[in-house]
Protein backbone atom coordinates (compact mmCIF):
# COMPACT_ATOMS: atom_id res chain seq x y z
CA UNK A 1 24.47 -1.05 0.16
CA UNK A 2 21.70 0.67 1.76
CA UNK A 3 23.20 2.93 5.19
CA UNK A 4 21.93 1.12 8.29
CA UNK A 5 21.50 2.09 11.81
CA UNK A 6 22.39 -0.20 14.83
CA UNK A 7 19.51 -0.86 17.61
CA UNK A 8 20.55 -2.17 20.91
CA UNK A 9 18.13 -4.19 23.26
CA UNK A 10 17.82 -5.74 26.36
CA UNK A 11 16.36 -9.63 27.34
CA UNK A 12 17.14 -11.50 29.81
CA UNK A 13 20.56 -13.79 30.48
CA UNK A 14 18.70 -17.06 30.33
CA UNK A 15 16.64 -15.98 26.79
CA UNK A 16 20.48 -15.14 24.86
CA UNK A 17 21.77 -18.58 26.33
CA UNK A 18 19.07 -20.40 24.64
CA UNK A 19 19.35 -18.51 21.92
CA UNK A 20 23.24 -19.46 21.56
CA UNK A 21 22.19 -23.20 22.16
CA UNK A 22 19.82 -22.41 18.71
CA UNK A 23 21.81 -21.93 14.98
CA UNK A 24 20.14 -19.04 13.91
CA UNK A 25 21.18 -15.88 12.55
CA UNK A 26 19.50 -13.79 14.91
CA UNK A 27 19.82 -10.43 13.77
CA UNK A 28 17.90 -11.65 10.48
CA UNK A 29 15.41 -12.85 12.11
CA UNK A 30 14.94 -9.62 13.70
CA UNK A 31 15.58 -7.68 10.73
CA UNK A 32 13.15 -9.49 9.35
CA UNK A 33 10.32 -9.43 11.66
CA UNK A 34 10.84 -5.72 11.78
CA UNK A 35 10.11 -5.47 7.89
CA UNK A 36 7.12 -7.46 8.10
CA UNK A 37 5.77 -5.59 11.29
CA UNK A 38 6.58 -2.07 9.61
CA UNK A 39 5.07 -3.06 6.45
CA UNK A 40 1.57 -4.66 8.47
CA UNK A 41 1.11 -1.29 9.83
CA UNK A 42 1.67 0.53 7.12
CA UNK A 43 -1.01 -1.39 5.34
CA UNK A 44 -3.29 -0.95 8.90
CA UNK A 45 -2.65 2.80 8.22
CA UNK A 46 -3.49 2.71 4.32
CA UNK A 47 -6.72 0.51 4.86
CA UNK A 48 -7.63 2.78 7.41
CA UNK A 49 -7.73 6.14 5.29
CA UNK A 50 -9.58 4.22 2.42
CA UNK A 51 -11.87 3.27 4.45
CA UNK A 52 -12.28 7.04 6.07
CA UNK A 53 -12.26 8.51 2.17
CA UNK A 54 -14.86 5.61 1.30
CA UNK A 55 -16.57 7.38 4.46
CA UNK A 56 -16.43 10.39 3.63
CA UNK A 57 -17.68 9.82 -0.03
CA UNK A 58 -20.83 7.60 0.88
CA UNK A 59 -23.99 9.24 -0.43
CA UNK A 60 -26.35 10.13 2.40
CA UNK A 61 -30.47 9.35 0.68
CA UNK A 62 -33.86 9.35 2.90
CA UNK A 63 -33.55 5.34 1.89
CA UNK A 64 -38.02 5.82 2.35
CA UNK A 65 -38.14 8.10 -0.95
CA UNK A 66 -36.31 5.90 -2.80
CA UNK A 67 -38.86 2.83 -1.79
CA UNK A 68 -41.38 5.14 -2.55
CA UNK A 69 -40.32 6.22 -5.66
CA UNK A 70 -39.53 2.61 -6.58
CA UNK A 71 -43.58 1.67 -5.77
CA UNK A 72 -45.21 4.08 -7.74
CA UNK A 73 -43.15 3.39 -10.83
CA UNK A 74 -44.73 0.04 -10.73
């Protein structure tokens, strides 16, 4: 088994009593929602440097010489 860490927050009295009243197993659902939200941003962070290497690679052309070029070849 992986080591874990414990992480200890606060809501308010009246949120924990309704969550007693509901049978869920709250710390998965937290665990859970952490993964996903970790993993979301992650991705956030991976799209965002392709998209700054995609930048960074474009191929700056005078887009007028290439209309040019393309009229007198006709």
């Amino acid at each position: 088994m992986p080591a874990t860490t414990v992480i200890t927050i606060r809501i308010p009295k009246e949120l924990r009593e309704r969550m007693a009243r509901i049978d869920i197993n709250w710390s998965e659902k937290i665990r859970e929602f952490i993964a996903e939200t970790v993993e979301r941003y992650e991705a956030m962070g991976l799209v965002k440097e392709l998209r700054e290497r995609a930048r960074k690679r474009r191929v700056r052309i005078d887009s007028t010489m290439l209309i040019r070029q393309d009229r007198e070849a006709r």
